[in-house]
Protein backbone atom coordinates (compact mmCIF):
# COMPACT_ATOMS: atom_id res chain seq x y z
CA UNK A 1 132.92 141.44 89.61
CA UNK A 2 134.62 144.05 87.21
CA UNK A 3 132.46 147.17 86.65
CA UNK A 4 133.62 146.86 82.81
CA UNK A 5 135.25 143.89 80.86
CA UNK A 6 137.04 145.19 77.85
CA UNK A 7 137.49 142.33 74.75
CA UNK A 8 140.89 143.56 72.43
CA UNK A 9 138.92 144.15 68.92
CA UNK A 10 141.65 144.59 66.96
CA UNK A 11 141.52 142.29 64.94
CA UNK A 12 139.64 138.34 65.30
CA UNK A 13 137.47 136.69 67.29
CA UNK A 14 136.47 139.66 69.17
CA UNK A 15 132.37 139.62 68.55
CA UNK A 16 132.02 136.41 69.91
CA UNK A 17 133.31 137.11 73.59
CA UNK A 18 131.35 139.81 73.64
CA UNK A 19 128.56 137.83 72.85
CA UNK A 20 129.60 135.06 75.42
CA UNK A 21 129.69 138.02 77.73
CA UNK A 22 126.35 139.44 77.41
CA UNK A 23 124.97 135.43 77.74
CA UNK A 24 126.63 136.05 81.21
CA UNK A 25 124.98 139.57 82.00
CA UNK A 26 128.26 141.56 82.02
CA UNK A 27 129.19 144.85 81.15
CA UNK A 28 131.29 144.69 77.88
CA UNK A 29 133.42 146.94 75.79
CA UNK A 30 135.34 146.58 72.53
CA UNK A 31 139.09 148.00 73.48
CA UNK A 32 140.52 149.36 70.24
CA UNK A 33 142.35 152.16 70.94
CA UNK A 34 144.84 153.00 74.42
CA UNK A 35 142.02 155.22 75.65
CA UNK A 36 139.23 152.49 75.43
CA UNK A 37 141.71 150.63 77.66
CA UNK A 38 141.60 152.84 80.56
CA UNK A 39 137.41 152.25 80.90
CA UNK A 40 138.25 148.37 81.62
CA UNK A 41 138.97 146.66 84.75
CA UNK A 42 139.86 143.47 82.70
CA UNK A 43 140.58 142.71 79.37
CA UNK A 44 140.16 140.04 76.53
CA UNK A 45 142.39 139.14 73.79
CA UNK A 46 140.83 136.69 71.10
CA UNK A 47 141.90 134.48 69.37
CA UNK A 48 142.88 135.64 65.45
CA UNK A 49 146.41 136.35 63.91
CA UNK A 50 148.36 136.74 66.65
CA UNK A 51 151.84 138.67 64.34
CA UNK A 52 148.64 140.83 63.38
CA UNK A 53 147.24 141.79 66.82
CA UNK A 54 150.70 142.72 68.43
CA UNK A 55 151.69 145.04 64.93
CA UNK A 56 148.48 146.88 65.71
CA UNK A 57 148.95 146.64 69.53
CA UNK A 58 152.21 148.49 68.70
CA UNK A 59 150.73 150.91 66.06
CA UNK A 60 148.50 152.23 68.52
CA UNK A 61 150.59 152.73 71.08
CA UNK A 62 148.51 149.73 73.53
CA UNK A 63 152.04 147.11 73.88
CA UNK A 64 153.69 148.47 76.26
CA UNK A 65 150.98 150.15 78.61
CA UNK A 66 148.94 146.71 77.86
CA UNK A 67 151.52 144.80 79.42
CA UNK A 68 151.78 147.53 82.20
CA UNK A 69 148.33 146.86 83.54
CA UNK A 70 148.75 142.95 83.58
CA UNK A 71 151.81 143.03 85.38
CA UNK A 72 149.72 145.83 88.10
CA UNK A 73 147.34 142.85 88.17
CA UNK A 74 144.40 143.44 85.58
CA UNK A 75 143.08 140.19 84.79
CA UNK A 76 143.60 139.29 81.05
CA UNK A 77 142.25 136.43 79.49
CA UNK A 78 143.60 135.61 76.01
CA UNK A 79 142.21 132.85 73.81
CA UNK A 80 144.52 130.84 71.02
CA UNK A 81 146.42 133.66 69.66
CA UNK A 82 145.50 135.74 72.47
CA UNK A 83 147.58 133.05 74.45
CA UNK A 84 150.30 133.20 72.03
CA UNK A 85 150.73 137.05 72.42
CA UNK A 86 150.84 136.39 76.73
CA UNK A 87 153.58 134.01 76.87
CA UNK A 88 156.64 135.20 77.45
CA UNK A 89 158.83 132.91 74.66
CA UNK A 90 157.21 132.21 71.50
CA UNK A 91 159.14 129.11 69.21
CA UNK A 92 160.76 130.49 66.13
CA UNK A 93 159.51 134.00 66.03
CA UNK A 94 160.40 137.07 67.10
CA UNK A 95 157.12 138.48 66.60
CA UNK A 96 155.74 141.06 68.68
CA UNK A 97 154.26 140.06 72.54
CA UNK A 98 153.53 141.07 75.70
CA UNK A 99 155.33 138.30 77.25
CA UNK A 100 153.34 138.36 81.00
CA UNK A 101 153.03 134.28 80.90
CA UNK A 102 155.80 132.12 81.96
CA UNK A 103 155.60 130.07 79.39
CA UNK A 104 156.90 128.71 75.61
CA UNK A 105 154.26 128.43 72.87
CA UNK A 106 154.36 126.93 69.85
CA UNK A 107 152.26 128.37 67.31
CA UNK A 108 150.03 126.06 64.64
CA UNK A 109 151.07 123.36 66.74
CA UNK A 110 147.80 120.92 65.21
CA UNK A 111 148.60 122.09 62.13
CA UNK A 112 146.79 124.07 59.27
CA UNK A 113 142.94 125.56 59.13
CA UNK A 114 141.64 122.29 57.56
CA UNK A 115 143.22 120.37 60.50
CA UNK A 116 140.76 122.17 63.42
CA UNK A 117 138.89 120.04 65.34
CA UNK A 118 136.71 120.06 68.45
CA UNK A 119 136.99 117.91 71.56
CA UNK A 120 135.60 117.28 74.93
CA UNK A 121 138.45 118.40 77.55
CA UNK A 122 138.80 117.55 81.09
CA UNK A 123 139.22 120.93 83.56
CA UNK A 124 138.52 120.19 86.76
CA UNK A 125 138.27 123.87 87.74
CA UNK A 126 134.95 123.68 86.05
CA UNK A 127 133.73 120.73 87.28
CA UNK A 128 133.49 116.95 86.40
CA UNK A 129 131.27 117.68 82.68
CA UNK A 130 133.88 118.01 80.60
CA UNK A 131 134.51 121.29 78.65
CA UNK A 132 133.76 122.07 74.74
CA UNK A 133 136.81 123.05 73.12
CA UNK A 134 137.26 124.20 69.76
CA UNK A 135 140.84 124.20 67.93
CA UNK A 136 141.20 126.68 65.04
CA UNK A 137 145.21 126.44 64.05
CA UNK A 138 145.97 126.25 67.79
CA UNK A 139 149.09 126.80 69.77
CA UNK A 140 150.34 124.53 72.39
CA UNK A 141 152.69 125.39 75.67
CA UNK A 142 155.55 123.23 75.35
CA UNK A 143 157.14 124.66 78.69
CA UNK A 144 155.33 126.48 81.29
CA UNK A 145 157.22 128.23 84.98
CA UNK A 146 156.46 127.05 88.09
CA UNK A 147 154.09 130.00 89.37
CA UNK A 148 152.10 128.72 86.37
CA UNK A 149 148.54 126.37 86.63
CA UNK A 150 148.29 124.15 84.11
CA UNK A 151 144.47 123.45 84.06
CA UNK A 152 143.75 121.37 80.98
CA UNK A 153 145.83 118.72 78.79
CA UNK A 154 146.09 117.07 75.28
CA UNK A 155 148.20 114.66 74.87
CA UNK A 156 150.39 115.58 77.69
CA UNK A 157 150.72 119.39 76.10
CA UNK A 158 149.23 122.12 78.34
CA UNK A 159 146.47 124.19 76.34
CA UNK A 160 144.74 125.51 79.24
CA UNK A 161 147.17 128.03 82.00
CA UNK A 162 146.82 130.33 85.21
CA UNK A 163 149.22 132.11 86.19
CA UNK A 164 147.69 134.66 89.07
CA UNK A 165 145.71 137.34 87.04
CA UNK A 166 146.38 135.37 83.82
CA UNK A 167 144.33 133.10 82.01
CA UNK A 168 145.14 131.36 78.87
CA UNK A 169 143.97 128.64 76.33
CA UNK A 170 145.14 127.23 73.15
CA UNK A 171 141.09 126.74 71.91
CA UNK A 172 138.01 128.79 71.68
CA UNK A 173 135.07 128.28 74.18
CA UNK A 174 133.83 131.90 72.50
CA UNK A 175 132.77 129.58 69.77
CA UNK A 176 130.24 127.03 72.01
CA UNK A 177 127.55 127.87 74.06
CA UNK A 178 129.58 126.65 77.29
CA UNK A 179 130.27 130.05 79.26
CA UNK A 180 132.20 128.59 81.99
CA UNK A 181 135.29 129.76 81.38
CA UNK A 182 134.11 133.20 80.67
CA UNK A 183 132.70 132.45 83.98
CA UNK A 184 135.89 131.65 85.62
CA UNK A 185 137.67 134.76 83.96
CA UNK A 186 135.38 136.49 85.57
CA UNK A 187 136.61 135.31 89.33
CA UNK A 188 139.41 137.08 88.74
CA UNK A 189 137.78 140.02 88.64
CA UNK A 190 136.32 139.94 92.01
């Protein structure tokens, strides 16, 4: 397990994985500036305003040696605009990313705030009980590469990915009280 997971708190949902995290017993750090980043084995990115989180990932220097540390195989988990700011191609916008996920995203894709909803979603990584998901103006992948594991489905749209050290989804489990993927993230780490 990582000696030290590091959640992006730039900006968003950033309180609540660490709160998932310490349900889970790990060692957690808020990552706001490029020298917080080098005390993490693994990183976070939450889910928020994702045009927001790469202008201050670029401010502070953290874009480019962020997306250095994924591609020398950190693990990075990033939730609904977390995802957005992973994949590599991003529909109409030519907003800031870090572009590590083979995959196109398209943003707001369930529409507006009032439109959020929760489901139940099947991910068989986790097991058979299905998994509490929470959409909050959420993005799906409308095309993902071949090295990429698509691990959970609505509606035939991916909004669950792998891709090696990678881990993506379009909701927010930071939101329930279900820690599994936390739990999964934290395979990675091993």
């Amino acid at each position: 397990m990582a000696r030290c997971v590091g959640v992006l708190a730039l900006q968003g949902a950033f309180r609540e994985h660490m709160t998932a995290l310490a349900r889970l017993g790990v060692a957690a750090r808020e990552v706001r500036k490029l020298q917080d980043m080098d005390a993490v084995d693994a990183l976070i990115i939450p889910g928020g305003e994702s045009t927001t989180i790469g202008k201050l990932l670029i401010d502070g220097g953290m874009l480019d040696p962020l997306r250095k540390r994924i591609t020398a195989g950190m693990p990075v988990y990033g939730s609904c605009a977390g995802l957005i700011l992973l994949c590599r191609n991003i529909e109409d916008s030519e907003q800031p990313r870090l572009g590590v996920l083979d995959a196109t995203v398209r943003r707001n894709a369930f529409g507006r705030q009032v439109d959020s909803f929760e489901t139940e979603l099947s991910m068989p990584v986790l097991g058979v009980e299905p998994v509490s998901a929470v959409f909050i103006r959420a993005p799906v992948l409308t095309s993902v590469g071949d090295n990429v594991t698509v691990l959970a489905q609505i509606n035939g749209q991916a909004v669950a990915v792998r891709q090696d050290n990678v881990l993506a989804t379009s909701f927010h489990p930071e939101l329930t009280t279900d820690s599994r993927i936390h739990s999964y993230f934290l395979t990675f780490t091993v």
